[in-house]
C-alpha atoms as a PDB file:
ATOM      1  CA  UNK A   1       2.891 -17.848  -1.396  1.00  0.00           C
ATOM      2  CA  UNK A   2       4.502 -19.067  -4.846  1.00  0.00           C
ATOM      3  CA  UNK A   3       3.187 -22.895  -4.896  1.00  0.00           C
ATOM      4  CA  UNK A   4       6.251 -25.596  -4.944  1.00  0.00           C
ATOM      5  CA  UNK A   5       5.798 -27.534  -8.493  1.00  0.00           C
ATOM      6  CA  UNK A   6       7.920 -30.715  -9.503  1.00  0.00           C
ATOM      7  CA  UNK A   7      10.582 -30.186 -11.999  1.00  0.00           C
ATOM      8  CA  UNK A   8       8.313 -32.723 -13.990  1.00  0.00           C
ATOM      9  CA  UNK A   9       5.722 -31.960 -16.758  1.00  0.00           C
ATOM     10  CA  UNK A  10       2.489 -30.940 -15.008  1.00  0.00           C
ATOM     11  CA  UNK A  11      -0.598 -28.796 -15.766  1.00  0.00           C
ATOM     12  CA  UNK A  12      -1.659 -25.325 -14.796  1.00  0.00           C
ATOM     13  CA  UNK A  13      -5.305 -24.468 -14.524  1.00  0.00           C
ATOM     14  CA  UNK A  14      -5.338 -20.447 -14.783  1.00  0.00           C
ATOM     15  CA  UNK A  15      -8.354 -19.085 -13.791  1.00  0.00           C
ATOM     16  CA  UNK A  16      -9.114 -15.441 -14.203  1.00  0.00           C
ATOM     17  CA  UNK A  17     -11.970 -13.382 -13.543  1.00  0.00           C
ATOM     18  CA  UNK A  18     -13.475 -10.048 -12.653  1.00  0.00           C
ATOM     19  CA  UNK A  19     -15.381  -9.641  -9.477  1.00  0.00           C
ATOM     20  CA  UNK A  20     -18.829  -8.147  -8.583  1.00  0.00           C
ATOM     21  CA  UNK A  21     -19.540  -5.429  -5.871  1.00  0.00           C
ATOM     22  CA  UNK A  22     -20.001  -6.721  -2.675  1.00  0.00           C
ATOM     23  CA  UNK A  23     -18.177  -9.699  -0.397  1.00  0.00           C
ATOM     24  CA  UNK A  24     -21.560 -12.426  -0.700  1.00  0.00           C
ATOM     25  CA  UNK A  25     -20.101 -15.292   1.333  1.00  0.00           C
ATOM     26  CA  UNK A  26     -16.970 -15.320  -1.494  1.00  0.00           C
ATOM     27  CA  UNK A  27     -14.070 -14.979   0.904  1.00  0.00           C
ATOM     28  CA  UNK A  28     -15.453 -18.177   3.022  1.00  0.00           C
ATOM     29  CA  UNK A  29     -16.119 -19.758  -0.162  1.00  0.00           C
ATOM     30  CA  UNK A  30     -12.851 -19.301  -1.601  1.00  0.00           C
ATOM     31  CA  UNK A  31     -10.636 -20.373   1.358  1.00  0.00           C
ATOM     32  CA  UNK A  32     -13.237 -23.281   1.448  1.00  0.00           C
ATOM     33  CA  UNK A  33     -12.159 -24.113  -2.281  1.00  0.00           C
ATOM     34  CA  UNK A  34      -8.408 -24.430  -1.275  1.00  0.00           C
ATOM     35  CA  UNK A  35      -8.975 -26.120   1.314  1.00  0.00           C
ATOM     36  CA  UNK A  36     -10.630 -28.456  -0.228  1.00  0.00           C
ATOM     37  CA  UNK A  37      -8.287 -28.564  -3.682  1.00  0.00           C
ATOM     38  CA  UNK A  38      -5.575 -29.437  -1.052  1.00  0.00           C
ATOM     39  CA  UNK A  39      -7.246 -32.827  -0.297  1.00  0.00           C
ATOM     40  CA  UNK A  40      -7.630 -33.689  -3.851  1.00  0.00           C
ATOM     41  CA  UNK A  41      -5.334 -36.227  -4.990  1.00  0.00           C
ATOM     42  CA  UNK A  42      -2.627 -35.011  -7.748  1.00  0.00           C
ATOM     43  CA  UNK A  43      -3.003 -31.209  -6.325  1.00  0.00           C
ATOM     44  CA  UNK A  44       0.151 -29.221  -6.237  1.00  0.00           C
ATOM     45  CA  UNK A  45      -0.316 -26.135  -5.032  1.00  0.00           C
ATOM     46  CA  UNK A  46      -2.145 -22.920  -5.755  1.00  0.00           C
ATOM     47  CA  UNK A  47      -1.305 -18.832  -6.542  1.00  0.00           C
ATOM     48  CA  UNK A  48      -3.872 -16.406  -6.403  1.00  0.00           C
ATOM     49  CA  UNK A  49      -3.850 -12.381  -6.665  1.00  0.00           C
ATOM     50  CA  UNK A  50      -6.666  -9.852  -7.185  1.00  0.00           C
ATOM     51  CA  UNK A  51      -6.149  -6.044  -7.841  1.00  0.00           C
ATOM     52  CA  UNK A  52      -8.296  -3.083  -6.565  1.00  0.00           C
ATOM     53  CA  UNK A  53     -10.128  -3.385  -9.976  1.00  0.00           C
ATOM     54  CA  UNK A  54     -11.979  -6.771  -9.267  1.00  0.00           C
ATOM     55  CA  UNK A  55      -9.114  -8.793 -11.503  1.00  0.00           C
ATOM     56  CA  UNK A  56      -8.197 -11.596  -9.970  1.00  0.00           C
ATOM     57  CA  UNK A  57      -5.619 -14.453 -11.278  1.00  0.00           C
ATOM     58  CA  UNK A  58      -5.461 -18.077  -9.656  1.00  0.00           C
ATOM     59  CA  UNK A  59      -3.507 -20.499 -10.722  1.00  0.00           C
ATOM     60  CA  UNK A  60      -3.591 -23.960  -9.564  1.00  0.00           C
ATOM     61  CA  UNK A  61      -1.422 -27.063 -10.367  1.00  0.00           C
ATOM     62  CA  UNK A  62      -2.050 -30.493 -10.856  1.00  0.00           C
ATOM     63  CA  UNK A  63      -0.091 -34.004 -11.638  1.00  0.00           C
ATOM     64  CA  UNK A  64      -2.328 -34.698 -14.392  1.00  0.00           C
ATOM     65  CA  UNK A  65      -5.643 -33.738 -16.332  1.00  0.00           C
ATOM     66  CA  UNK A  66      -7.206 -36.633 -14.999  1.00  0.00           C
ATOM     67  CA  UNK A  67      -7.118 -34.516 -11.574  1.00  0.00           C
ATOM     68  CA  UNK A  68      -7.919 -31.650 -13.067  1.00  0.00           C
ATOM     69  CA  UNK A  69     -11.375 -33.458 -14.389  1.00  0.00           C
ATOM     70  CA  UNK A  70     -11.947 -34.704 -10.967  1.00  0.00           C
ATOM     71  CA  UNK A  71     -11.405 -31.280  -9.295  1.00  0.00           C
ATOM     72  CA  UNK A  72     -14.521 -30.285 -11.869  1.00  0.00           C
ATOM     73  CA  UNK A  73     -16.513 -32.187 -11.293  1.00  0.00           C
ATOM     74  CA  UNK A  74     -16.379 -32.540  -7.434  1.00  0.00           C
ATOM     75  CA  UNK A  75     -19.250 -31.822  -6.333  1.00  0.00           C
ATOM     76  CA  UNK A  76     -18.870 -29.157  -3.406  1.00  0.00           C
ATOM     77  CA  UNK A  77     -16.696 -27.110  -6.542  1.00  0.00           C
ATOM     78  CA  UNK A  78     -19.094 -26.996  -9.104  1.00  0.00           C
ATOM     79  CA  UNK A  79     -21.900 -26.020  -6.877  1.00  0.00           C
ATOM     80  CA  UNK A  80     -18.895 -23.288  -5.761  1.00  0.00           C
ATOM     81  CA  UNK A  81     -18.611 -22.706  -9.597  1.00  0.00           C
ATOM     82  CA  UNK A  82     -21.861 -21.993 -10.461  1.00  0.00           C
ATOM     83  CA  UNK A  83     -22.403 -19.653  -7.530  1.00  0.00           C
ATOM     84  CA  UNK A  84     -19.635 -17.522  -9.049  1.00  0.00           C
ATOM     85  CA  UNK A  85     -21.218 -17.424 -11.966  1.00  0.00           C
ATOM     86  CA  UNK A  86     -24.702 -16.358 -10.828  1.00  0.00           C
ATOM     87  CA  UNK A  87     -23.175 -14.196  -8.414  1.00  0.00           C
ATOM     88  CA  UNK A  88     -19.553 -13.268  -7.872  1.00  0.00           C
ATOM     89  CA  UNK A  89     -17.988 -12.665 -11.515  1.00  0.00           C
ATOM     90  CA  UNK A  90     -19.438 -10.523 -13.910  1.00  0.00           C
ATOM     91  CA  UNK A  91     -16.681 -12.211 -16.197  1.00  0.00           C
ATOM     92  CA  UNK A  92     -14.073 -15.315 -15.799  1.00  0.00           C
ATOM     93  CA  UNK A  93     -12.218 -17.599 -18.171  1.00  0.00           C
ATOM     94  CA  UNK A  94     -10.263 -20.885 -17.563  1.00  0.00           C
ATOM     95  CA  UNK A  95      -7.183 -22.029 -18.992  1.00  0.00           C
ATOM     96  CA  UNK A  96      -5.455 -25.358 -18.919  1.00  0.00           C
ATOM     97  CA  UNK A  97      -2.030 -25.554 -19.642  1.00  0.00           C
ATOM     98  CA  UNK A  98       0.594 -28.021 -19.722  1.00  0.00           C
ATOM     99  CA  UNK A  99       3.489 -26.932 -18.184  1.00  0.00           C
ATOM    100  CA  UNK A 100       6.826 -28.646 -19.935  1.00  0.00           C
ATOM    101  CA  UNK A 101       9.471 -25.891 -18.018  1.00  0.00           C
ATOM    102  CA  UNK A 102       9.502 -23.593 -15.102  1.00  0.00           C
ATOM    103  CA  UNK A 103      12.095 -21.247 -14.154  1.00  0.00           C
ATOM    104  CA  UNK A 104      12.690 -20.227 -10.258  1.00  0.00           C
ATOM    105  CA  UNK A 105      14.573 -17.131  -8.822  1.00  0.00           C
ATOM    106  CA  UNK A 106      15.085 -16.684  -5.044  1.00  0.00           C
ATOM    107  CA  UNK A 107      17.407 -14.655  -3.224  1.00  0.00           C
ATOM    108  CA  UNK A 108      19.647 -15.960  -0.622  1.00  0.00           C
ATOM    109  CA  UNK A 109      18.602 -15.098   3.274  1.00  0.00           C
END
């Protein structure tokens, strides 16, 4: 689903990465991360995609850095976060952003 942002300033965290072979507990790990990124005070929403390659894109949006800090350094996430790095990417970057405008496009039902 395309996340619902404010037409306010607000910040993107864009998180890409390429996945290792094999499923390793990720898939219950990563709908446990939404999950709990939904409770998270100044959370907005989240998009995520991976191809047949292993590329995956997920971006999430937040009311302010100051969430985006606490979302790091929760505890349950970084523990998450360093399991993906030991085991489920063989590469990833992150990317704040501050988003200033957003442009929507929807067709009528």
């Amino acid at each position: 689903m395309i996340a619902d942002t404010p037409s306010t300033t607000y910040y993107a965290v864009i998180f890409t990465s390429l996945r290792t072979d094999g499923d390793h507990g990720y898939a219950e790990a990563a709908e446990r991360m939404v999950e709990l990124a939904r409770e998270q005070p100044g959370f907005l929403g989240v998009e995520s995609a991976r191809g047949g390659d292993g590329l995956g894109i997920t971006v999430s949006y937040w009311a302010s850095e100051a969430a985006i800090l606490a979302w790091k350094h929760h505890p349950e996430h970084s523990e998450i976060r360093e399991r993906g790095r030991s085991t489920w990417y063989s590469a990833c970057h992150t990317r704040v952003c501050r988003v200033e405008r957003a442009y929507a496009f929807k067709t009528a039902t």
